[in-house]
C-alpha atoms as a PDB file:
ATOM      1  CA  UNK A   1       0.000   0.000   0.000  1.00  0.00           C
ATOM      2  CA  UNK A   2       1.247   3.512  -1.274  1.00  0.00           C
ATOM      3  CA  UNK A   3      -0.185   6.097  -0.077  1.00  0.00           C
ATOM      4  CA  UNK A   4       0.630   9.373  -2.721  1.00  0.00           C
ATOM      5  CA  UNK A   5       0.187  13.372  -1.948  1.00  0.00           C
ATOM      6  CA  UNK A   6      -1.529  15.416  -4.263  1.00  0.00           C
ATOM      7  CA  UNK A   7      -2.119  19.154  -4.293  1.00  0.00           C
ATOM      8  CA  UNK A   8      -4.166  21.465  -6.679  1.00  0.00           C
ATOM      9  CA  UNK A   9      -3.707  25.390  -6.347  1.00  0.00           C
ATOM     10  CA  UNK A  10      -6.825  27.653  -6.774  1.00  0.00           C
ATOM     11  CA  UNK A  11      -7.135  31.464  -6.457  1.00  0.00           C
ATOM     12  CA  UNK A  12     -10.099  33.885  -5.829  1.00  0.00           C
ATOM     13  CA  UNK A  13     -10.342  37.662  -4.340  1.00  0.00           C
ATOM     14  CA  UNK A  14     -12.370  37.651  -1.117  1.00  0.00           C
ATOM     15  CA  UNK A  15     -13.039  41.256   0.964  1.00  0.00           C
ATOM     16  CA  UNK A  16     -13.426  40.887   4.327  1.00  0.00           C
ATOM     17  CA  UNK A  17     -13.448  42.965   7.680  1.00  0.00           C
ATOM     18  CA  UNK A  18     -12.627  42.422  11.105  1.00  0.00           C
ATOM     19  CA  UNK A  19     -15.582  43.397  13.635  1.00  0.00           C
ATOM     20  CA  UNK A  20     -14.335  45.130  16.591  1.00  0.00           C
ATOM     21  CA  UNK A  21     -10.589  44.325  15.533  1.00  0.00           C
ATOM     22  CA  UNK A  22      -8.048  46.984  17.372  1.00  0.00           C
ATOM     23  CA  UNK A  23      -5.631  47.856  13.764  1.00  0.00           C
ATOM     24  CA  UNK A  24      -6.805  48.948  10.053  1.00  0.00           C
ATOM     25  CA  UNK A  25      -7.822  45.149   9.541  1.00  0.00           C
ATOM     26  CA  UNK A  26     -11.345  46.522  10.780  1.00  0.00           C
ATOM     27  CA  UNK A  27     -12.055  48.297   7.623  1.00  0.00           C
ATOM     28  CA  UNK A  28     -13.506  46.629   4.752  1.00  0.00           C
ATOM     29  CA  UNK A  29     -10.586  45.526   2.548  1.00  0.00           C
ATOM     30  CA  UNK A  30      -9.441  43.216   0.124  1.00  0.00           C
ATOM     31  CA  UNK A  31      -7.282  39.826  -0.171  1.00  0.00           C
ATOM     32  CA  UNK A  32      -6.108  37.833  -3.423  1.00  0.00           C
ATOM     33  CA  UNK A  33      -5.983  34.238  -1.786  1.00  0.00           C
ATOM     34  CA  UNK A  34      -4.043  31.282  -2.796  1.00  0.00           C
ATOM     35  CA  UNK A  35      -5.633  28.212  -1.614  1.00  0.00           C
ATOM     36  CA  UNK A  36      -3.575  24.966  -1.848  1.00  0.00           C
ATOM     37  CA  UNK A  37      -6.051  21.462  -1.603  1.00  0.00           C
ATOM     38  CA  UNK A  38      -3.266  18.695  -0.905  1.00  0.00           C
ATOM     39  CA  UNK A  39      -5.263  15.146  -1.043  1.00  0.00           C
ATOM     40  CA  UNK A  40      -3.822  12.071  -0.062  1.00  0.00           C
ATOM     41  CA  UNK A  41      -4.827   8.352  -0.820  1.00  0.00           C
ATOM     42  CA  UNK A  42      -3.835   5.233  -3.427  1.00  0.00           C
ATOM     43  CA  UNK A  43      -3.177   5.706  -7.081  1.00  0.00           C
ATOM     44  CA  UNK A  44      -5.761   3.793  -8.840  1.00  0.00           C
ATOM     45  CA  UNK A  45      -4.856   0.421  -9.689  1.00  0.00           C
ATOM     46  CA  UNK A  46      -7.749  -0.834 -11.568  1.00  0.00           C
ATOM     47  CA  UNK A  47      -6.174  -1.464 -15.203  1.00  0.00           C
ATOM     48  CA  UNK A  48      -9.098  -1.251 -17.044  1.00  0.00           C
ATOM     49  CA  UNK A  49     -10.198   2.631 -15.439  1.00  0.00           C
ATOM     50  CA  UNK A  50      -9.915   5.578 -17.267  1.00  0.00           C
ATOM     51  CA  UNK A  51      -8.205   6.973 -14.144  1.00  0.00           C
ATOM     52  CA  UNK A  52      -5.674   4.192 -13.459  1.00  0.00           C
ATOM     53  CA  UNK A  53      -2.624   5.482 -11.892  1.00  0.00           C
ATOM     54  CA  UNK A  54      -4.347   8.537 -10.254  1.00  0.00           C
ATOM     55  CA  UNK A  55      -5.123   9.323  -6.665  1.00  0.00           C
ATOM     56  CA  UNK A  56      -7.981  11.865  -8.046  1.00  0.00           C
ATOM     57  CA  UNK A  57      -8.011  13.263 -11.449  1.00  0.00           C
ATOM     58  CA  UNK A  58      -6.696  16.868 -10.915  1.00  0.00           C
ATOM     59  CA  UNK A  59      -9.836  17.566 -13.447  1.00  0.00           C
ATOM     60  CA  UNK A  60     -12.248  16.205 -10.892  1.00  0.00           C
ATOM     61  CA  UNK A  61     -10.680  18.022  -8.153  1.00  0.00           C
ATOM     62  CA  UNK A  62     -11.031  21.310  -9.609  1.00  0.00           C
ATOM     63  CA  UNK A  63     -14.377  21.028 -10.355  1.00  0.00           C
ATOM     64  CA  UNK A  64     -14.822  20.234  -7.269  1.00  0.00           C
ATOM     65  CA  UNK A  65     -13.316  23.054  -5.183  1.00  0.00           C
ATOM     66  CA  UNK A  66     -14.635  25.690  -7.814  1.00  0.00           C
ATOM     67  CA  UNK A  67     -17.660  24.865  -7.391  1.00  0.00           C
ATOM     68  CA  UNK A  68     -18.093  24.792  -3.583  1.00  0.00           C
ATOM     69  CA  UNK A  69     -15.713  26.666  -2.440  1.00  0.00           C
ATOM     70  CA  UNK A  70     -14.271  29.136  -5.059  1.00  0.00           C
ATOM     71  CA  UNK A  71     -17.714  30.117  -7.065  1.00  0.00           C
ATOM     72  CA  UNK A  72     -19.042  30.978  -3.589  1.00  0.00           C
ATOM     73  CA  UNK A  73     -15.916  32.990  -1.792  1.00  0.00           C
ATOM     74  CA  UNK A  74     -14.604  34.650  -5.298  1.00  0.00           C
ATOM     75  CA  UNK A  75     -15.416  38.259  -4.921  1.00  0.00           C
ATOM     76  CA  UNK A  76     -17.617  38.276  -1.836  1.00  0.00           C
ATOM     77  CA  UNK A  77     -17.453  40.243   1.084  1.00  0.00           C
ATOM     78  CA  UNK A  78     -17.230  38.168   4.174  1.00  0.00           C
ATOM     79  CA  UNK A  79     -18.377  39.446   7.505  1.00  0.00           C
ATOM     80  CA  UNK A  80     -19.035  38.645  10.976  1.00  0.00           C
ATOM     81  CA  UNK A  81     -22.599  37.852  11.702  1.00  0.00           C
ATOM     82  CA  UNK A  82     -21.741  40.260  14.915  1.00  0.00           C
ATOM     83  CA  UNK A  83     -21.154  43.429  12.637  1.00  0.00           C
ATOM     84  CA  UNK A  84     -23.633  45.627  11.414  1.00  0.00           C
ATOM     85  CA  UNK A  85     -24.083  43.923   8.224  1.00  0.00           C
ATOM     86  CA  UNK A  86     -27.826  45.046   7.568  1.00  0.00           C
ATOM     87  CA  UNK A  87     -26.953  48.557   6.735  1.00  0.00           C
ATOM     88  CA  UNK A  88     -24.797  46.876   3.578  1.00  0.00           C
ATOM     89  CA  UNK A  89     -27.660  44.299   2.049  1.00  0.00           C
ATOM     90  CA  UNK A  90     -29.779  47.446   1.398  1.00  0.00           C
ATOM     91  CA  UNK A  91     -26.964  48.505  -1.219  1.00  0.00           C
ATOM     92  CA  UNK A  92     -27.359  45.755  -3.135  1.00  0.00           C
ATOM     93  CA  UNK A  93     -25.298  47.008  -6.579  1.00  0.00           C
ATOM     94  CA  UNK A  94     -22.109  47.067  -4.326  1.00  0.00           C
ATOM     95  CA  UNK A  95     -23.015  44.204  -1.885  1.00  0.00           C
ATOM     96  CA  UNK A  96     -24.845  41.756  -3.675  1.00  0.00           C
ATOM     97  CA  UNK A  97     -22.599  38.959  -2.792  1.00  0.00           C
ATOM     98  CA  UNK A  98     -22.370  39.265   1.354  1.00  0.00           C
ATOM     99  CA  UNK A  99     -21.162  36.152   3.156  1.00  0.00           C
ATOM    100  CA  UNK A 100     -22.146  36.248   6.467  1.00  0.00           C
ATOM    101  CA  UNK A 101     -20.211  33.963   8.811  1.00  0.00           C
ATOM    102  CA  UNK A 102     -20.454  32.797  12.386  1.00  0.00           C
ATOM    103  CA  UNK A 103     -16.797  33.673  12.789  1.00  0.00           C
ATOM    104  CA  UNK A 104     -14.059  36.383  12.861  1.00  0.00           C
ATOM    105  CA  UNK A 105     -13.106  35.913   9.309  1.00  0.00           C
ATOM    106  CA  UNK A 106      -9.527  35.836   9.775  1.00  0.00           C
ATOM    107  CA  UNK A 107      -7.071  33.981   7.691  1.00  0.00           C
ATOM    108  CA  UNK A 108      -7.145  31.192  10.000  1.00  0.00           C
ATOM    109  CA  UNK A 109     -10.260  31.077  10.555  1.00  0.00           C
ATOM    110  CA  UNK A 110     -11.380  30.372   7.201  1.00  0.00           C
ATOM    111  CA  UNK A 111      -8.978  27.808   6.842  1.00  0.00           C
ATOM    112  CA  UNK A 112     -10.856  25.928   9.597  1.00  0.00           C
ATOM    113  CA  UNK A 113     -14.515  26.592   7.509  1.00  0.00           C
ATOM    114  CA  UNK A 114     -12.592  25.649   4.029  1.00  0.00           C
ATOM    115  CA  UNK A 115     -11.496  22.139   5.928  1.00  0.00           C
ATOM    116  CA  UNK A 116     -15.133  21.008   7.112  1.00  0.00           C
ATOM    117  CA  UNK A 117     -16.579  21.803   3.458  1.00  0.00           C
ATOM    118  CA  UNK A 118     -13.621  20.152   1.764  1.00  0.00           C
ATOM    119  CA  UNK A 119     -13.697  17.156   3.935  1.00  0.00           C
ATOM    120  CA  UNK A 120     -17.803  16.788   3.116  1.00  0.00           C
ATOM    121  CA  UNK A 121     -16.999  16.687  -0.639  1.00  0.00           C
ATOM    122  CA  UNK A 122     -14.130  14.067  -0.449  1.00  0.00           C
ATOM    123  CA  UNK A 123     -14.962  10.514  -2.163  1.00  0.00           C
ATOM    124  CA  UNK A 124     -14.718   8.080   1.120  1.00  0.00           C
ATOM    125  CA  UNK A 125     -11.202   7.177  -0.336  1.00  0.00           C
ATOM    126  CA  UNK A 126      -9.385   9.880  -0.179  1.00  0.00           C
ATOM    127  CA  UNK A 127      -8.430  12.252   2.869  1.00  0.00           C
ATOM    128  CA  UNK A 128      -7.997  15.881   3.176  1.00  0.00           C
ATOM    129  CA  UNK A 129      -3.833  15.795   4.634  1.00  0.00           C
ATOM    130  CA  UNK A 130      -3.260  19.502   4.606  1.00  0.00           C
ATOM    131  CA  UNK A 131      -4.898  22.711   3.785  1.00  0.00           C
ATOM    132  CA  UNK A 132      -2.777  25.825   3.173  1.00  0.00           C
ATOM    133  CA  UNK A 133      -4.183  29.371   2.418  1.00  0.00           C
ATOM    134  CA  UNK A 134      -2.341  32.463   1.482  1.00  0.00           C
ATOM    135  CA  UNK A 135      -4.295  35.469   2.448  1.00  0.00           C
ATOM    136  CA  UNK A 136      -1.003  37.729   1.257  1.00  0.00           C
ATOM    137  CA  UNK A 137       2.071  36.614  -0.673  1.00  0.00           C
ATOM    138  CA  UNK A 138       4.159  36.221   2.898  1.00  0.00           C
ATOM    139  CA  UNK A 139       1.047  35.623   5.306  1.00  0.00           C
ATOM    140  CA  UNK A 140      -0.671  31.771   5.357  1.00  0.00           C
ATOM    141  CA  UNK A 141      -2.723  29.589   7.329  1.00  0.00           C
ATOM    142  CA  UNK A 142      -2.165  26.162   7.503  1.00  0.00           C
ATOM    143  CA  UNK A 143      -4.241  22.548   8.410  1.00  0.00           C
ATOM    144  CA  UNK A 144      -2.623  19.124   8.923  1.00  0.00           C
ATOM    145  CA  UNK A 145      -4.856  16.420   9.556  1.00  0.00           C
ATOM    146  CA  UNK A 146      -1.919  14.655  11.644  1.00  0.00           C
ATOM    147  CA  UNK A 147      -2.321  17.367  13.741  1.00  0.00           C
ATOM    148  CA  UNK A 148      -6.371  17.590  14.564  1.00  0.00           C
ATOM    149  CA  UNK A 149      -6.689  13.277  15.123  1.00  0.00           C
END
């Protein structure tokens, strides 16, 4: 048994203030993210699959993420349900795409919310090993699943 790391890259814009925060972070602002997906599992070994030799198709995996995760954060404003948020849905030409979270949306945070909606999409074979999201070009968040068993 071989178990084999594999990692897509995606990228999306997300703005996103920090209620009650003490430093400029509490003002509406704007991130270009880097979000790294690293799966592991068995390459398939089934000789007469289309996807023989793969862990996941990388195909697969993108649709995947773009379409839970990246469709949904790509451009949105993400808030704090604890902020004053309804003054913002009533201008809806600038805010029409408001994600309000139970959360501080901070960096790490959102790494934690990206890990229990990747780990829900996952075929039962293969396991989210590490999560790693770059809200600037020196500034990440990271998730090992070695670390939360």
């Amino acid at each position: 048994m071989t178990k084999i790391r594999v990692t897509k890259e995606f990228n999306f814009e997300i703005a996103h203030a920090l209620w009650n925060y003490d430093g400029a972070c509490k003002n509406i602002h704007g991130h270009s993210y880097k979000l790294f997906v690293t799966l592991i599992g068995e390459p398939n070994k089934n000789i007469s699959d289309s996807k023989l030799g793969m862990v996941i198709d990388f195909g697969v995996l993108k649709k995947l993420i773009t379409k839970n995760i990246v469709d949904k954060f790509d451009h949105a404003l993400i808030l704090n349900s604890n902020s004053p948020v309804k003054k913002l849905e009533k201008i809806d030409q600038m805010f029409n795409k408001i994600e309000i979270v139970n959360y501080q949306p901070t960096c790490e945070n959102l790494v934690i919310d990206l890990v229990e909606r990747i780990k829900k999409l996952l075929p039962k074979k293969l396991k989210l090993f590490r999560l790693k999201l770059h809200e600037t070009g020196t500034s990440f968040a990271e998730w090992y699943a070695s670390d939360n068993e």
